[in-house]
N, C-alpha and C. Protein backbone atom coordinates (compact mmCIF):
# COMPACT_ATOMS: atom_id res chain seq x y z
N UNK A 1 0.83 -1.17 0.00
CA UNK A 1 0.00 0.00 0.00
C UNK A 1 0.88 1.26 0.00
N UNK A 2 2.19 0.86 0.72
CA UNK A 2 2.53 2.66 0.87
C UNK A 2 3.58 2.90 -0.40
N UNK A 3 3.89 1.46 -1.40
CA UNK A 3 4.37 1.59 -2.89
C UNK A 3 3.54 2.43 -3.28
N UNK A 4 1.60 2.34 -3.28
CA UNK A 4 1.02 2.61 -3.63
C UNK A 4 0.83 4.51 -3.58
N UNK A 5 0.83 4.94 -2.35
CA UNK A 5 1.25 5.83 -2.05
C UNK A 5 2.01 6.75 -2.48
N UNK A 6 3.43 6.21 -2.85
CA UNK A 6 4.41 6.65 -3.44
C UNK A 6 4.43 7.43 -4.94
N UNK A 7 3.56 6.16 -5.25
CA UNK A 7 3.51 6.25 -6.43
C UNK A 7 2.34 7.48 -7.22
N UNK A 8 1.11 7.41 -6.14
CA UNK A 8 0.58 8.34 -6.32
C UNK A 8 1.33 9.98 -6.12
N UNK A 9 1.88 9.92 -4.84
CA UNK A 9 2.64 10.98 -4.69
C UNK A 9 3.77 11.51 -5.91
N UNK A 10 4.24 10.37 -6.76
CA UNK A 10 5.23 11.03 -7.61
C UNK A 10 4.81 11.69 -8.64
N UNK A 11 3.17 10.55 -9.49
CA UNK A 11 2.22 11.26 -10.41
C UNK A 11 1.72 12.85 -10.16
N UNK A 12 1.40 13.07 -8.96
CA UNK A 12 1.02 14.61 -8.41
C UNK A 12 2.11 15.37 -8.65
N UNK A 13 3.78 14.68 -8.10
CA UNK A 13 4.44 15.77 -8.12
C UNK A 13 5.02 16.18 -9.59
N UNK A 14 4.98 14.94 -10.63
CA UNK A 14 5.02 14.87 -11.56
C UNK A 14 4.32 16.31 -12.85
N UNK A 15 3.23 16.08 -12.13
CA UNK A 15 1.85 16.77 -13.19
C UNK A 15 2.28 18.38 -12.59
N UNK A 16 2.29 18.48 -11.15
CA UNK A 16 2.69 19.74 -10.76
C UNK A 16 3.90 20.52 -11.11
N UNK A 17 4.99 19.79 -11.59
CA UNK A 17 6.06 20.34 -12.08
C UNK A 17 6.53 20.20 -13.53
N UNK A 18 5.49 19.17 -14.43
CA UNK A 18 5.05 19.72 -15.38
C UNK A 18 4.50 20.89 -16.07
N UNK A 19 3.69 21.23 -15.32
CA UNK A 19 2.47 23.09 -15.02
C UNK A 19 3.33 23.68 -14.91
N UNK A 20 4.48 23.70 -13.92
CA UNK A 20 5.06 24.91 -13.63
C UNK A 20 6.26 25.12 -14.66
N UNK A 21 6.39 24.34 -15.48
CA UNK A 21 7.30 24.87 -16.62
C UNK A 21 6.67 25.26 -17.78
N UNK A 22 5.01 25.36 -17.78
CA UNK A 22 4.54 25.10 -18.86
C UNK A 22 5.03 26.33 -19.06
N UNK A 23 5.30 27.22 -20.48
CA UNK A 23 5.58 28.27 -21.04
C UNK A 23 6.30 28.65 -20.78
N UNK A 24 7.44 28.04 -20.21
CA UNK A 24 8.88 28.53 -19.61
C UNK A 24 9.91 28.65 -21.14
N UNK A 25 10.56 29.44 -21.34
CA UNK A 25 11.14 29.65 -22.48
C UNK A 25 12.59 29.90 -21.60
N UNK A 26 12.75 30.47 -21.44
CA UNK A 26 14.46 30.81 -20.43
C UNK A 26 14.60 29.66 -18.95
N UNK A 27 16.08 29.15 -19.11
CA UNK A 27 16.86 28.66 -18.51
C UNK A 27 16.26 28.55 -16.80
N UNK A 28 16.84 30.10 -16.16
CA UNK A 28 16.73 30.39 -15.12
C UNK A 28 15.14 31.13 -15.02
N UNK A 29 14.54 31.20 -15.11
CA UNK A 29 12.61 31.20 -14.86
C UNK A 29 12.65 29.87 -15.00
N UNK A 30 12.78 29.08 -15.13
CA UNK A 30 11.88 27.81 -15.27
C UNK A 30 12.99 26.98 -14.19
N UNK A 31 14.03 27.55 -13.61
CA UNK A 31 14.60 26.76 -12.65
C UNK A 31 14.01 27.38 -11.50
N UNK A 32 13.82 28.26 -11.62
CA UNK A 32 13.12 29.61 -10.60
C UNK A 32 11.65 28.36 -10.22
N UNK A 33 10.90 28.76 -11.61
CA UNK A 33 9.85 28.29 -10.93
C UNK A 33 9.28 26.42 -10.37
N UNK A 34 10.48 25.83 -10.67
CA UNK A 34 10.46 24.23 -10.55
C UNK A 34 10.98 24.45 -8.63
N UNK A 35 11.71 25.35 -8.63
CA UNK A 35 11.98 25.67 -6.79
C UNK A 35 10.98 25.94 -6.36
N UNK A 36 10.31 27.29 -6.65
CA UNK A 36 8.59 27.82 -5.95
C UNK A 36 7.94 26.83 -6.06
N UNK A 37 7.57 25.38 -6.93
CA UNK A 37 6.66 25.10 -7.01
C UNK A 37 6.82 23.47 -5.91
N UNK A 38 8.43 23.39 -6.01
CA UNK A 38 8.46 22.26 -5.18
C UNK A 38 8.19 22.55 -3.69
N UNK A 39 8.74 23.78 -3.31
CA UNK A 39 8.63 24.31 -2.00
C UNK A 39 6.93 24.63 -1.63
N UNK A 40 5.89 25.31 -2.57
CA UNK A 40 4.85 25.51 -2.19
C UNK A 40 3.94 23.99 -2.12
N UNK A 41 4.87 22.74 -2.32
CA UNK A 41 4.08 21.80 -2.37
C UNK A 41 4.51 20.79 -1.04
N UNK A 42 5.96 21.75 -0.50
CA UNK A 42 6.22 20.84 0.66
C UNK A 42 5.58 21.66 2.28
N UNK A 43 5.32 22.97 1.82
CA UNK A 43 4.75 23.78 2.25
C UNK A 43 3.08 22.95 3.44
N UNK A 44 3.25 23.08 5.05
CA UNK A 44 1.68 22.56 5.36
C UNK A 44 1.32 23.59 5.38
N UNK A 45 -0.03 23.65 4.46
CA UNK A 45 -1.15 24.68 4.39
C UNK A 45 -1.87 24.95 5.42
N UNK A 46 -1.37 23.99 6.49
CA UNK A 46 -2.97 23.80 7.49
C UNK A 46 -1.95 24.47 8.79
N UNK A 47 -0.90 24.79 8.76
CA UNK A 47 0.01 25.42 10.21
C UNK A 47 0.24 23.78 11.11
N UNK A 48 -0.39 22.90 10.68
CA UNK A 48 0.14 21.53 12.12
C UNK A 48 1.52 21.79 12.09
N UNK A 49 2.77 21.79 11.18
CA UNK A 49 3.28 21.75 12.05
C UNK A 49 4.13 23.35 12.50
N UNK A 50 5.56 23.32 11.94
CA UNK A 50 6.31 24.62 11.88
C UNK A 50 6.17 25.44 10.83
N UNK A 51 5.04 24.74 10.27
CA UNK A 51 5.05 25.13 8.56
C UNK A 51 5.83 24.46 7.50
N UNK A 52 6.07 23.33 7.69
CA UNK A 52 6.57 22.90 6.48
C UNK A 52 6.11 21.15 6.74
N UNK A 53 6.13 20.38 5.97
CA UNK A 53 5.51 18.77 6.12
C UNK A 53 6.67 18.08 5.22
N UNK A 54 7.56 19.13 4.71
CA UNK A 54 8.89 18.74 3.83
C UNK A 54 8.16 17.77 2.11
N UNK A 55 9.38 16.83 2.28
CA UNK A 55 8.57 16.36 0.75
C UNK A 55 8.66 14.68 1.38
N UNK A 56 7.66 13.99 0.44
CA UNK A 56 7.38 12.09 0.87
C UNK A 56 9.27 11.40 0.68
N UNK A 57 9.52 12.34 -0.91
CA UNK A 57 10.70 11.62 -1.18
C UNK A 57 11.54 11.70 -0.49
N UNK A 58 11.80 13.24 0.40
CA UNK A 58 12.81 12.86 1.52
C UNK A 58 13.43 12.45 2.75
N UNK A 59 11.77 12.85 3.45
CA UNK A 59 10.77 12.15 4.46
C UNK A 59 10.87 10.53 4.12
N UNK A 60 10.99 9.83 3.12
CA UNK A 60 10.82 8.12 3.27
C UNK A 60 12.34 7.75 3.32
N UNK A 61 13.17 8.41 2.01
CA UNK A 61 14.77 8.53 2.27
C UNK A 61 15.08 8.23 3.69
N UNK A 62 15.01 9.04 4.67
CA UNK A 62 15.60 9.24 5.95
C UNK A 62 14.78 8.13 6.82
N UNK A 63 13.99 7.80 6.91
CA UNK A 63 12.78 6.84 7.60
C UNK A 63 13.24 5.48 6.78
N UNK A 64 13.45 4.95 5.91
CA UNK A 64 12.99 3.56 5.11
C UNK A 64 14.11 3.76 4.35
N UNK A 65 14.37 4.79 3.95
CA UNK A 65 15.52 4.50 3.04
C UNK A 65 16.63 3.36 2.96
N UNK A 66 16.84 3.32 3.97
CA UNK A 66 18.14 2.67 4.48
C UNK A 66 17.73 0.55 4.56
N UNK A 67 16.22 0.71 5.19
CA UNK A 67 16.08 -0.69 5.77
C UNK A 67 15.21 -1.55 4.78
N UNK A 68 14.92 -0.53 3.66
CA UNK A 68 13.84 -1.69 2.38
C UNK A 68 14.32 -1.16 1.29
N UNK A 69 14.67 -1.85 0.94
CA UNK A 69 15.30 -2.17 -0.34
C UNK A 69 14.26 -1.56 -1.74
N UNK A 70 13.22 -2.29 -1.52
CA UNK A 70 11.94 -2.07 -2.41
C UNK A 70 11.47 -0.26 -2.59
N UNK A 71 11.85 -0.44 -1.06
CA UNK A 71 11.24 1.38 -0.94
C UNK A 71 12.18 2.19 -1.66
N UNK A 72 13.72 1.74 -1.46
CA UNK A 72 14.99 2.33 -1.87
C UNK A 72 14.59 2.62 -3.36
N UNK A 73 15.01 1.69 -4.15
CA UNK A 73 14.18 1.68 -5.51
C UNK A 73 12.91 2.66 -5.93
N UNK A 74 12.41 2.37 -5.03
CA UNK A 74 11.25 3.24 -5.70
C UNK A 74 11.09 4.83 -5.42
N UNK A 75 12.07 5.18 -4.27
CA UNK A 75 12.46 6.75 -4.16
C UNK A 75 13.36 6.98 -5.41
N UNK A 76 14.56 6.08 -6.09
CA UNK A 76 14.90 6.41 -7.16
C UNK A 76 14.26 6.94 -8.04
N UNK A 77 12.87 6.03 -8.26
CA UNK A 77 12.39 6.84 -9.57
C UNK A 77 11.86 8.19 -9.29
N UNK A 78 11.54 8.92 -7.72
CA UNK A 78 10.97 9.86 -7.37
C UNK A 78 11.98 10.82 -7.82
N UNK A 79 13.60 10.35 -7.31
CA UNK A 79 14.38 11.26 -7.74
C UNK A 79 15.15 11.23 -8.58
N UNK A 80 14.74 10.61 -9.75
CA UNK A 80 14.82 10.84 -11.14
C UNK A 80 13.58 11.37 -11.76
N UNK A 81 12.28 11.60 -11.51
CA UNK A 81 11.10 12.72 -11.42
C UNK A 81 11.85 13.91 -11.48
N UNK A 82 12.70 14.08 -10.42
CA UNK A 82 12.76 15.52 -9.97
C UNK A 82 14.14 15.56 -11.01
N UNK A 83 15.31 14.91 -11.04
CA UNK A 83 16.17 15.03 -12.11
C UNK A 83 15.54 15.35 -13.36
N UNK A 84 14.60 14.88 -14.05
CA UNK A 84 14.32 15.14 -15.41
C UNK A 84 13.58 16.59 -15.55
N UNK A 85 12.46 16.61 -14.67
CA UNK A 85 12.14 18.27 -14.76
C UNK A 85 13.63 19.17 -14.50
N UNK A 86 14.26 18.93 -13.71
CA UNK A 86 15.14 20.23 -13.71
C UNK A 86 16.02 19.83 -14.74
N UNK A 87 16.14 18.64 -15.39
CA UNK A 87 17.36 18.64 -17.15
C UNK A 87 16.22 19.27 -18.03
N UNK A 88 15.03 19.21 -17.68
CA UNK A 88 14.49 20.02 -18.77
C UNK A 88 14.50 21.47 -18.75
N UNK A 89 14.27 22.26 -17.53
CA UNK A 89 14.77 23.29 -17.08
C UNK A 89 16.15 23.88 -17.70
N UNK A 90 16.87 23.15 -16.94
CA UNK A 90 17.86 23.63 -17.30
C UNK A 90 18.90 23.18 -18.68
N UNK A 91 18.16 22.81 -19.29
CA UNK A 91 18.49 22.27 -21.11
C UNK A 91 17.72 23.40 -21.87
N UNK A 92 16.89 24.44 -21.52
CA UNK A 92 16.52 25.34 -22.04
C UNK A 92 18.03 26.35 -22.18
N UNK A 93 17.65 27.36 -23.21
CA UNK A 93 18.76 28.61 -23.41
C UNK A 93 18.51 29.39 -22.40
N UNK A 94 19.24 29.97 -22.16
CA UNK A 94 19.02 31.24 -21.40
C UNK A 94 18.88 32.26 -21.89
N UNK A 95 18.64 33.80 -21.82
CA UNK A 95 17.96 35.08 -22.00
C UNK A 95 18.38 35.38 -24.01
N UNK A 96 19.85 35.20 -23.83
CA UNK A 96 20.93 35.34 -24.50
C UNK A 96 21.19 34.39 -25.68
N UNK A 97 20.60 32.77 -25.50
CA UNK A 97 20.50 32.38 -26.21
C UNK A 97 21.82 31.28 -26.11
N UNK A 98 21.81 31.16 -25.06
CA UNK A 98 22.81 30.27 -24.81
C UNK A 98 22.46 28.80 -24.67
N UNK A 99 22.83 27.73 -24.59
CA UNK A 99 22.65 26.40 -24.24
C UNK A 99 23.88 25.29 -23.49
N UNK A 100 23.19 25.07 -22.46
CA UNK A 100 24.00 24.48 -21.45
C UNK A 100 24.65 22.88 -22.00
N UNK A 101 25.93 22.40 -22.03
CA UNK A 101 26.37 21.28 -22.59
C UNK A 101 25.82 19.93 -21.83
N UNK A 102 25.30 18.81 -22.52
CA UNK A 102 23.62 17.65 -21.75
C UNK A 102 24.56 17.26 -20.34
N UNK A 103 26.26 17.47 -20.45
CA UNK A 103 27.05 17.02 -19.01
C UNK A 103 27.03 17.90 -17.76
N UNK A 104 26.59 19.41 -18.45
CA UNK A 104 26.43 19.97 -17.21
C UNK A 104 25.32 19.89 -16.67
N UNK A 105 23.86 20.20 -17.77
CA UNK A 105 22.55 19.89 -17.61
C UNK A 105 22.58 18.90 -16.65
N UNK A 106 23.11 17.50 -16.95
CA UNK A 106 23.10 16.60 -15.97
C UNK A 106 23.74 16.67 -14.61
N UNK A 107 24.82 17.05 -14.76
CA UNK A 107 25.76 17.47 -13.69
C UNK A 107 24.64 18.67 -12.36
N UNK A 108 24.52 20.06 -12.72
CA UNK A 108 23.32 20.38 -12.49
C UNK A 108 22.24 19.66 -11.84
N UNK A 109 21.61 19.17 -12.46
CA UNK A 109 20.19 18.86 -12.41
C UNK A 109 20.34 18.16 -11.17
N UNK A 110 21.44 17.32 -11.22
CA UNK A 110 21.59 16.60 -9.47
C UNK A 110 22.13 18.03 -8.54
N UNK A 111 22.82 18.22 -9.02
CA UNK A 111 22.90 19.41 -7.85
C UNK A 111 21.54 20.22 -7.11
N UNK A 112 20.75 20.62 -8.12
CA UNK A 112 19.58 21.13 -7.67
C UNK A 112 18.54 20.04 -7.02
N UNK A 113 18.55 18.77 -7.54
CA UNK A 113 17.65 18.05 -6.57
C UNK A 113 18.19 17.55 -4.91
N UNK A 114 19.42 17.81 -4.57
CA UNK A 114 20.14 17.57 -3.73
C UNK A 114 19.97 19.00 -3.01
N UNK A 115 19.85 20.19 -3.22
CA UNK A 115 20.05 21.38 -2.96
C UNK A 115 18.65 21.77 -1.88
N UNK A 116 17.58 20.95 -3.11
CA UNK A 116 16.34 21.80 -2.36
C UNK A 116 15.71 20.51 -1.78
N UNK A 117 16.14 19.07 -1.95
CA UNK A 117 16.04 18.33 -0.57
C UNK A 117 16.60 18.46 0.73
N UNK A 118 17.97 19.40 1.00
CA UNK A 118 18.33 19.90 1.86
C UNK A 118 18.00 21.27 2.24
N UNK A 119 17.13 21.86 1.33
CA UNK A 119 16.17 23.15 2.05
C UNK A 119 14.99 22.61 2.50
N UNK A 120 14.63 21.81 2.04
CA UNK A 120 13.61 21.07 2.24
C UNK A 120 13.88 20.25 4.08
N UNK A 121 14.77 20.08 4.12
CA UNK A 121 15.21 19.25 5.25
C UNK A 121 15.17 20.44 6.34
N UNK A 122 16.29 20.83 5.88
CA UNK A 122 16.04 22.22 7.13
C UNK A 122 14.93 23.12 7.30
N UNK A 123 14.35 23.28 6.66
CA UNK A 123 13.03 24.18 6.40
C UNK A 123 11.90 23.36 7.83
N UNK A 124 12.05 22.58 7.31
CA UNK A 124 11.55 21.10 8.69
C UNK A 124 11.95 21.38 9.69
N UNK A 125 13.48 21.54 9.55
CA UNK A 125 13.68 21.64 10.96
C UNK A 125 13.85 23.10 11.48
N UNK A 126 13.35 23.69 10.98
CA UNK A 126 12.54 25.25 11.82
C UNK A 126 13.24 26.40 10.89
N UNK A 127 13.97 26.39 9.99
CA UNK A 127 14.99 27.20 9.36
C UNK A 127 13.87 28.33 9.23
N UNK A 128 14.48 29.48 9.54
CA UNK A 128 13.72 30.72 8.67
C UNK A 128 13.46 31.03 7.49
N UNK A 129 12.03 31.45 7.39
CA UNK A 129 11.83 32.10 5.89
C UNK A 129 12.78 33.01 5.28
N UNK A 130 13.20 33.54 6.17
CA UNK A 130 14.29 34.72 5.28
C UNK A 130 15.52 33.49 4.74
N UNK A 131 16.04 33.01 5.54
CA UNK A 131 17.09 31.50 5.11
C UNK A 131 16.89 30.94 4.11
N UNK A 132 15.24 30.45 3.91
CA UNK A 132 15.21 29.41 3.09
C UNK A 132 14.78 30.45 1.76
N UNK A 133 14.74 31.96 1.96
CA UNK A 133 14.74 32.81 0.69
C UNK A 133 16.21 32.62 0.11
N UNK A 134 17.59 32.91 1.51
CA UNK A 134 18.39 32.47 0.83
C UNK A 134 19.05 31.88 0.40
N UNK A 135 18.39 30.94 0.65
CA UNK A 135 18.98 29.23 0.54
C UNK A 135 18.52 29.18 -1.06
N UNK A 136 17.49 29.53 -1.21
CA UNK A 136 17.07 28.90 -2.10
C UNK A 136 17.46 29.85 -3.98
N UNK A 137 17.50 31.56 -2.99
CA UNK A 137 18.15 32.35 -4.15
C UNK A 137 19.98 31.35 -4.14
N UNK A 138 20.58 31.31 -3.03
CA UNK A 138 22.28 30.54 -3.61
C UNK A 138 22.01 29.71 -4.69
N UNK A 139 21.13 28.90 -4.10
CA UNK A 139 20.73 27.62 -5.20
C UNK A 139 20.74 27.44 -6.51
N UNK A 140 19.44 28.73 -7.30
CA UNK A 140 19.79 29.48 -8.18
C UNK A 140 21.12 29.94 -8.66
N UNK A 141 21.88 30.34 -7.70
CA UNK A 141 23.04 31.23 -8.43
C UNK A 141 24.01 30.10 -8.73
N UNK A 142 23.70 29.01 -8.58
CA UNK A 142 24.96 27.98 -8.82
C UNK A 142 24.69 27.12 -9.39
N UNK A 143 23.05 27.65 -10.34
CA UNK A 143 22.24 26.03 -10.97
C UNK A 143 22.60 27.48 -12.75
N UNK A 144 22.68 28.66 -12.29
CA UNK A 144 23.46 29.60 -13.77
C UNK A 144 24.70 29.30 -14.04
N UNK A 145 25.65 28.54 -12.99
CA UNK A 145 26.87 28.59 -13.86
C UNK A 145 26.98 27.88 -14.98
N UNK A 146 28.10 27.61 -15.87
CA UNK A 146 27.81 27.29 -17.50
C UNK A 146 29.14 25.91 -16.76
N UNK A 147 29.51 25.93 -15.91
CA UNK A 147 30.10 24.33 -15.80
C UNK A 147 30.10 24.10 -14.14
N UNK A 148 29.90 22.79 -13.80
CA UNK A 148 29.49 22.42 -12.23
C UNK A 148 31.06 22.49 -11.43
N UNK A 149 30.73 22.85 -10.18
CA UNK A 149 31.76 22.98 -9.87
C UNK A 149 32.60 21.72 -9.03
């Protein structure tokens, strides 16, 4: 059942970060908005807790990750979900008309899903809004460079 779960959870996050690139033409807007949209979705609407409920994929990582194998696997494909929206993101040109080489795109694209599972983490654990503004603007500034560092 909680495969089941999962799986629903990845389709949602899937379709939702689909939307949020829809009409994205530049590079950095559409990395911009794949951050706002992951964060307003890890976001609790309802105040239970500190304000944030984080995300399933990183929430099961830390819980199960480690002791089922099955579960292990199947957060992969969650975070290869989140890898492919941000190679699509960031496989767009930028303002200028530039295009990022598919090794950095890739290179990248893990960086940013690693980036805002750890805003995501701390955000949980009580981090400030002003923080996770600039947590999440650094993020940005290092998902523009033209090679990973």
């Amino acid at each position: 059942m909680f495969l089941a779960v999962l799986d629903c959870y990845f389709g949602a996050v899937d379709h939702i970060l689909a939307r949020a690139l829809e009409g994205e033409k530049h590079r950095d807007q559409a990395a911009a908005c794949l951050l706002d949209a992951i964060l307003a979705v890890a976001r609790d609407q309802e105040g239970k807790t500190v304000g944030w409920r984080g995300c399933l994929i990183g929430n099961t990582a830390l819980e199960m990750g480690a002791q089922d194998e099955t579960v292990r696997d199947r957060l992969n494909q969650g975070v290869h979900l989140l890898r492919r929206h941000f190679a699509n993101a960031l496989s767009l040109a930028d303002r200028d008309g530039r295009v990022l080489p598919d090794s950095v795109v890739t290179a990248l694209a893990l960086h940013a899903v690693a980036g805002i599972q750890g805003i995501l983490l701390l955000a949980k654990a009580g981090m400030l809004e002003e923080e996770i503004r600039v947590a999440k603007q650094t993020l940005l500034s290092t998902l523009r460079a033209s090679q990973p560092i």
